[in-house]
PDB file of N, CA and C in Angstrom:
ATOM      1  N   UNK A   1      -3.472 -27.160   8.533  1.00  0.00           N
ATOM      2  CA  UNK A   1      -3.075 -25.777   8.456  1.00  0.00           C
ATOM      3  C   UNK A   1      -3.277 -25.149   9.844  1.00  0.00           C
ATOM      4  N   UNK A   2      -1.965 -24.624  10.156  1.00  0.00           N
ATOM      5  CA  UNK A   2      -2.109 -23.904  11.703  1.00  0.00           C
ATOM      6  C   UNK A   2      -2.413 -22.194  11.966  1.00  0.00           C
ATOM      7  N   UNK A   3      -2.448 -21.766  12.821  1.00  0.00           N
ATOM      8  CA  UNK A   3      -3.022 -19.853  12.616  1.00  0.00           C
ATOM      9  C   UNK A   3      -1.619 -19.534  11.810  1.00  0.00           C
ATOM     10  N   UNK A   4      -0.674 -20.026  12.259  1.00  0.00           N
ATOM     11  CA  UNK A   4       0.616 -19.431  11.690  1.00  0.00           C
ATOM     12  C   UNK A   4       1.418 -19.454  10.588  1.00  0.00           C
ATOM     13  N   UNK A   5       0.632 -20.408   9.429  1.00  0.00           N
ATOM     14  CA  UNK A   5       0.594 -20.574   8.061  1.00  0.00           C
ATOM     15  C   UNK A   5      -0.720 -19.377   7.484  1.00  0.00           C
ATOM     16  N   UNK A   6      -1.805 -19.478   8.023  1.00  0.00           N
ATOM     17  CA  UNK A   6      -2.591 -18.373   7.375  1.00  0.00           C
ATOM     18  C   UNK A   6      -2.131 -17.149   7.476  1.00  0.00           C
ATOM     19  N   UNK A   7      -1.592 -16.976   8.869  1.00  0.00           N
ATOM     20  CA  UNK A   7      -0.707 -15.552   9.041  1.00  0.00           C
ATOM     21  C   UNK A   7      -0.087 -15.529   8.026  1.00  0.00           C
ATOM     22  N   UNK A   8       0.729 -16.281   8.044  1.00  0.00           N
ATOM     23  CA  UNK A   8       1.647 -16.238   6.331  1.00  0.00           C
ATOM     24  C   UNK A   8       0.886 -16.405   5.008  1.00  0.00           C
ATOM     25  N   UNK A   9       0.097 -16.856   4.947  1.00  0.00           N
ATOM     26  CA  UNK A   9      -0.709 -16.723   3.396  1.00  0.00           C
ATOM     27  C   UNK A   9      -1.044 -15.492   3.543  1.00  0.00           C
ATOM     28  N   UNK A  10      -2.233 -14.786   4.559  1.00  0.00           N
ATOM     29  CA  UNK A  10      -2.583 -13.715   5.085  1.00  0.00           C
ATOM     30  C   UNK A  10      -1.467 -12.447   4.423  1.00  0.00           C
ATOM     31  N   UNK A  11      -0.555 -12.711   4.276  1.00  0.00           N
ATOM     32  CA  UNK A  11       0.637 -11.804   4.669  1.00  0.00           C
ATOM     33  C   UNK A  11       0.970 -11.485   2.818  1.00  0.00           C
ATOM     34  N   UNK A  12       1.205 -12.534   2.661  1.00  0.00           N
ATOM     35  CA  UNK A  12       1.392 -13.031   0.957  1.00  0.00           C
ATOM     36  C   UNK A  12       0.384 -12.142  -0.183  1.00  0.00           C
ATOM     37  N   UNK A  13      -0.669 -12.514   0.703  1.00  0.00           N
ATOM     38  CA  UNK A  13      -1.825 -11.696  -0.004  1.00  0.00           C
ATOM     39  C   UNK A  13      -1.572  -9.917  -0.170  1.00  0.00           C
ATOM     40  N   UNK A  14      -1.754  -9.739   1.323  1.00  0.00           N
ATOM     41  CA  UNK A  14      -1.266  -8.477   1.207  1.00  0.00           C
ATOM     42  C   UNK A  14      -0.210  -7.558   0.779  1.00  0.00           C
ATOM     43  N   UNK A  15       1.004  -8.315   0.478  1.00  0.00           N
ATOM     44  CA  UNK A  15       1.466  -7.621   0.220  1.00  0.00           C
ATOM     45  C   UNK A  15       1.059  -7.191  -1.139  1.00  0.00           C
ATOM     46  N   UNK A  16       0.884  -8.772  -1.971  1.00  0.00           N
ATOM     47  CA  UNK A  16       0.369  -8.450  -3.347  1.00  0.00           C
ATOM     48  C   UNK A  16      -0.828  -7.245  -3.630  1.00  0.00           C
ATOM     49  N   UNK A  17      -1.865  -7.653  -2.724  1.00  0.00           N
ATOM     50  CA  UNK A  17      -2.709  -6.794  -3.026  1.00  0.00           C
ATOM     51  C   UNK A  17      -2.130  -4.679  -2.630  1.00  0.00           C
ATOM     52  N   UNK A  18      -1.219  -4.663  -2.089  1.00  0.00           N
ATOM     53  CA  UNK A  18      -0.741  -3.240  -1.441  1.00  0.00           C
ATOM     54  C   UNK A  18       0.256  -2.925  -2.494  1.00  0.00           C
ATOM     55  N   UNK A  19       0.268  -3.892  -2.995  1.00  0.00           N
ATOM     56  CA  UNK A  19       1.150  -3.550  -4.574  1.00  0.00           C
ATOM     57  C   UNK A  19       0.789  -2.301  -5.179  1.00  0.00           C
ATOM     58  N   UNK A  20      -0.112  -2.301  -5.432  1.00  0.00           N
ATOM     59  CA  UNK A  20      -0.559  -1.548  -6.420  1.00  0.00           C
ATOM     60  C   UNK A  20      -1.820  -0.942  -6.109  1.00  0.00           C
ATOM     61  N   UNK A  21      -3.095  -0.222  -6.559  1.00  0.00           N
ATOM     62  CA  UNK A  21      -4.099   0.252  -6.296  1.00  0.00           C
ATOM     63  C   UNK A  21      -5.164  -0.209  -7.197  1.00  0.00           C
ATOM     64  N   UNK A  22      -5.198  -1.364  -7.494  1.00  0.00           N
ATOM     65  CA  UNK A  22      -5.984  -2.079  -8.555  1.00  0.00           C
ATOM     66  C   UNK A  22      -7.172  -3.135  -7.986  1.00  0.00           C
ATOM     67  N   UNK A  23      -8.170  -3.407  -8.351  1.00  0.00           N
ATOM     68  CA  UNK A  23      -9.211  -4.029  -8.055  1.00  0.00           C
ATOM     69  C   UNK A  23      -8.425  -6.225  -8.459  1.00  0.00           C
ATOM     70  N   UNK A  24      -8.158  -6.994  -7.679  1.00  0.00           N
ATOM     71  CA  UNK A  24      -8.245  -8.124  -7.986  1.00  0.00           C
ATOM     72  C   UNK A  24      -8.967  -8.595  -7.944  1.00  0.00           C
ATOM     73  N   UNK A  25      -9.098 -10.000  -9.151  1.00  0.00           N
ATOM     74  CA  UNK A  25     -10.197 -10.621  -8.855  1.00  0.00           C
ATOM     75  C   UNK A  25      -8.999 -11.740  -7.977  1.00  0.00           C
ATOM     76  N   UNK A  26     -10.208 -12.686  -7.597  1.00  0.00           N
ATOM     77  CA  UNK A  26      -9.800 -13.856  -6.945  1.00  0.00           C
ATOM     78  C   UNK A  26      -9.179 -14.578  -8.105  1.00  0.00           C
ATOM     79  N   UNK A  27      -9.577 -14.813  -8.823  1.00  0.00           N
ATOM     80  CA  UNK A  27      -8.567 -15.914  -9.504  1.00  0.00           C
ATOM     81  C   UNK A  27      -7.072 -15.613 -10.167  1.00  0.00           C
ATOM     82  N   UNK A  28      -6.845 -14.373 -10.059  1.00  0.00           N
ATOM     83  CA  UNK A  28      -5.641 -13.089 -10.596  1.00  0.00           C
ATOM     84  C   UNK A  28      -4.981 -13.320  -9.046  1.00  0.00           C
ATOM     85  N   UNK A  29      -5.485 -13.125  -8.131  1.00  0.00           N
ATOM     86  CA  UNK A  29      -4.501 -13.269  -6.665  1.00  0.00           C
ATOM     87  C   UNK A  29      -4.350 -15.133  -6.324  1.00  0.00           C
ATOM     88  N   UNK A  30      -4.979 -15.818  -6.812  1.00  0.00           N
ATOM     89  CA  UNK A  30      -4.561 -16.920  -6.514  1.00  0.00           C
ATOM     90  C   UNK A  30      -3.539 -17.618  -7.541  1.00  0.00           C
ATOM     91  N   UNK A  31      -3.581 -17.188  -8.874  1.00  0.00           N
ATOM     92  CA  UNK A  31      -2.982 -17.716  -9.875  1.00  0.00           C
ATOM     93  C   UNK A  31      -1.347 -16.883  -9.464  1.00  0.00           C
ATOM     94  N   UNK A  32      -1.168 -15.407  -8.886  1.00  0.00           N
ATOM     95  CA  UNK A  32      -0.034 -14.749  -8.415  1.00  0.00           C
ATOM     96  C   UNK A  32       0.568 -15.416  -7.029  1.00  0.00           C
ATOM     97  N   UNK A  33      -0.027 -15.802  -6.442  1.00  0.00           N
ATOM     98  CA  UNK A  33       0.488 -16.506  -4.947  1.00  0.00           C
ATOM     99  C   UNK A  33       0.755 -17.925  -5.078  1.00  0.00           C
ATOM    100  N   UNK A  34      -0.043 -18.925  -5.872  1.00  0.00           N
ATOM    101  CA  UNK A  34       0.090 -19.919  -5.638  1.00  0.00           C
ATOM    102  C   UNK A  34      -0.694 -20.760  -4.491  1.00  0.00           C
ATOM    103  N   UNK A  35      -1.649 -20.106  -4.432  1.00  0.00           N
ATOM    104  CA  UNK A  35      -2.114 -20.812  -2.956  1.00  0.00           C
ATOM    105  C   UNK A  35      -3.482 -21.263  -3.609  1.00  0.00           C
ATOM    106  N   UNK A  36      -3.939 -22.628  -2.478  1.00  0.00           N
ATOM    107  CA  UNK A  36      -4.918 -23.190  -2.951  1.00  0.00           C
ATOM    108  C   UNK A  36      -6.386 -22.436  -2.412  1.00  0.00           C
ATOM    109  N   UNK A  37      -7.261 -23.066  -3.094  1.00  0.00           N
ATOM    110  CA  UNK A  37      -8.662 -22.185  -2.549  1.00  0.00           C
ATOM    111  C   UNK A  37      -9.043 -22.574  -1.416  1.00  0.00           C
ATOM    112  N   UNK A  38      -8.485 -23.431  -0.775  1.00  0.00           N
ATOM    113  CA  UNK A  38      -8.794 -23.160   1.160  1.00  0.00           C
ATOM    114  C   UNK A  38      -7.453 -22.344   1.668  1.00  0.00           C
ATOM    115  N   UNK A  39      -5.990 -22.521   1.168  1.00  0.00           N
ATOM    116  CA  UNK A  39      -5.204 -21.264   1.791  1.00  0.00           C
ATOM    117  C   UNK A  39      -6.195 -20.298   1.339  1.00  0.00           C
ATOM    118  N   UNK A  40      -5.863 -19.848   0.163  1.00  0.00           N
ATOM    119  CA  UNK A  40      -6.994 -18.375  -0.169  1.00  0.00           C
ATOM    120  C   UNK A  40      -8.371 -17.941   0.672  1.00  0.00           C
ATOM    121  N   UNK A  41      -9.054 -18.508   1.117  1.00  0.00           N
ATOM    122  CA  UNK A  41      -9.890 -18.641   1.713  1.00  0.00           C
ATOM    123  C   UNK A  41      -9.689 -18.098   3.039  1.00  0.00           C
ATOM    124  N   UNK A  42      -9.012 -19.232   3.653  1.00  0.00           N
ATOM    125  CA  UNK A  42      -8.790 -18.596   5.103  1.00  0.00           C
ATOM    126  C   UNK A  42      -7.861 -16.804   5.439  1.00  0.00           C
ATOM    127  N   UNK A  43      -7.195 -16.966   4.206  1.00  0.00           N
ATOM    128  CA  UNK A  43      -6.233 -16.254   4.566  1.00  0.00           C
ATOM    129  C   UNK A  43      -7.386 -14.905   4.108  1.00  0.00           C
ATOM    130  N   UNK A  44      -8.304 -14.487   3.385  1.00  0.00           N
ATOM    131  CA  UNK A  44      -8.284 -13.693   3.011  1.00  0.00           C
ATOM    132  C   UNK A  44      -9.802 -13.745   4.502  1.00  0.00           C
ATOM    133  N   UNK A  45     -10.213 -14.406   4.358  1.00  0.00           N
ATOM    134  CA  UNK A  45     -10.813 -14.357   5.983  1.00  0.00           C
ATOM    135  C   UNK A  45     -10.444 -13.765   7.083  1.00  0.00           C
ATOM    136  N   UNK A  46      -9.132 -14.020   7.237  1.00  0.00           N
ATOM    137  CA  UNK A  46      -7.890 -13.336   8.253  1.00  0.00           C
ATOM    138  C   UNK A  46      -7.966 -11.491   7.805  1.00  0.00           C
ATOM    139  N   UNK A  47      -7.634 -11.296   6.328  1.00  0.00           N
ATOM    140  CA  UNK A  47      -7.471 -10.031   6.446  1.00  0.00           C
ATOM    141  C   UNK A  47      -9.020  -9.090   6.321  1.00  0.00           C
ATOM    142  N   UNK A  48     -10.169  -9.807   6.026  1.00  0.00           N
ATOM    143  CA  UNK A  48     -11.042  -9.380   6.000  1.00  0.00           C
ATOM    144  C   UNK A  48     -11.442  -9.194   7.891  1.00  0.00           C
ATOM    145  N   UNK A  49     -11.486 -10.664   8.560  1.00  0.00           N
ATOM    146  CA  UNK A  49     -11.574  -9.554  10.037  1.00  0.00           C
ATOM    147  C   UNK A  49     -10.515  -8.732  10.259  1.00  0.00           C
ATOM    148  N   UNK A  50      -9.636  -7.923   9.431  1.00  0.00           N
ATOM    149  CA  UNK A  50      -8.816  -7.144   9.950  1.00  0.00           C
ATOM    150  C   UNK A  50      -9.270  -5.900   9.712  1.00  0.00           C
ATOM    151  N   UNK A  51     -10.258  -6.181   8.447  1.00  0.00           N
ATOM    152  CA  UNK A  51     -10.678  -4.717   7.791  1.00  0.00           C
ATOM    153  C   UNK A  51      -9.509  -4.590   6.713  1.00  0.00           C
ATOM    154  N   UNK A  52      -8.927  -5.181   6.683  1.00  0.00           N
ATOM    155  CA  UNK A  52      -7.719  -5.039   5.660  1.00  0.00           C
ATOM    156  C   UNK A  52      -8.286  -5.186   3.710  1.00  0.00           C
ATOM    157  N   UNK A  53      -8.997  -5.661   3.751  1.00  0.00           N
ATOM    158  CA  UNK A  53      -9.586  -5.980   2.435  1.00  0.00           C
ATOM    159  C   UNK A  53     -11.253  -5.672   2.372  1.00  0.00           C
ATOM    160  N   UNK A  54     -11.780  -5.384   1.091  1.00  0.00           N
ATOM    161  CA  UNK A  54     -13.372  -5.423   0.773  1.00  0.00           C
ATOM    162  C   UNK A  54     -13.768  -6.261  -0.149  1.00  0.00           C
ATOM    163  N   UNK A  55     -14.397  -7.151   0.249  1.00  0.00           N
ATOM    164  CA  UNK A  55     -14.963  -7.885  -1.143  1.00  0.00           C
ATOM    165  C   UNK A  55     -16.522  -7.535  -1.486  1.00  0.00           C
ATOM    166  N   UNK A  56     -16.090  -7.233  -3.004  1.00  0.00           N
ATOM    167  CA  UNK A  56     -17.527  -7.534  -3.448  1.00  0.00           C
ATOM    168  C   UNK A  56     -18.205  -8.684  -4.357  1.00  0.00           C
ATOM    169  N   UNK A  57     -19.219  -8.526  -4.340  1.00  0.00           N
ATOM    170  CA  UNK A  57     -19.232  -9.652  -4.853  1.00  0.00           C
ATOM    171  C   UNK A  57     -20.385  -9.329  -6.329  1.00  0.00           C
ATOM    172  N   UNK A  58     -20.435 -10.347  -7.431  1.00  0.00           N
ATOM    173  CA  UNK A  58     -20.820 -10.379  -8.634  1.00  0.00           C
ATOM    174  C   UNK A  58     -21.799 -11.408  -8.880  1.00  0.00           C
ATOM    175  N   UNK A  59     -22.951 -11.359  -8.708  1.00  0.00           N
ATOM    176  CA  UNK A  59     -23.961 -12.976  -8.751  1.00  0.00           C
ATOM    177  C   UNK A  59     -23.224 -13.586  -7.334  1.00  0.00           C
ATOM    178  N   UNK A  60     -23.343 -14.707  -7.430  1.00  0.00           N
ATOM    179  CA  UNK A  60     -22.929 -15.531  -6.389  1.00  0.00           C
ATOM    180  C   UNK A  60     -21.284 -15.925  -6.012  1.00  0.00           C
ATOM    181  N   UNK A  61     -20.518 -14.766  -6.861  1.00  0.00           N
ATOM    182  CA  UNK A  61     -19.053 -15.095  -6.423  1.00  0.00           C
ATOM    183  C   UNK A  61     -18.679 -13.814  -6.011  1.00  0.00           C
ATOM    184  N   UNK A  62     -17.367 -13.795  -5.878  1.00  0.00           N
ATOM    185  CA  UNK A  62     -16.430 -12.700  -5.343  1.00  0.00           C
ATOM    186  C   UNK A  62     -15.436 -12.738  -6.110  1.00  0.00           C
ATOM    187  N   UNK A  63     -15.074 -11.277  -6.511  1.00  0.00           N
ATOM    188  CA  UNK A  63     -14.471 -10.949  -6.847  1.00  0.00           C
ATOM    189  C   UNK A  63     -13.377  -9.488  -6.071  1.00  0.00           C
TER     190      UNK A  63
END
């Protein structure tokens, strides 16, 4: 996986998530994109150093 596929997962995400004004969990945005849990991962890595996203988290996961 190169920067320029996460850009594009990165991208995927967001739009989904700018959809709407709703709290996702992770497994609701991965089951909608199709992407695996290292795309998901990186990509949401990408928009988190952007400031673009907040995760919180629940016990030891994220949601």
């Amino acid at each position: 996986m190169n920067k320029e596929q996460i850009g594009l997962n990165a991208g995927k995400i967001w739009k989904l998530l700018s959809s709407d004004n709703r709290r996702w969990k992770y497994a609701d945005v991965k089951e909608a994109t199709g992407l695996s849990d290292r795309e998901m991962n990186t990509a949401i890595g990408w928009l988190a150093r952007e400031n673009k996203i907040e995760l919180e988290t629940k016990g030891d996961s994220y949601d």
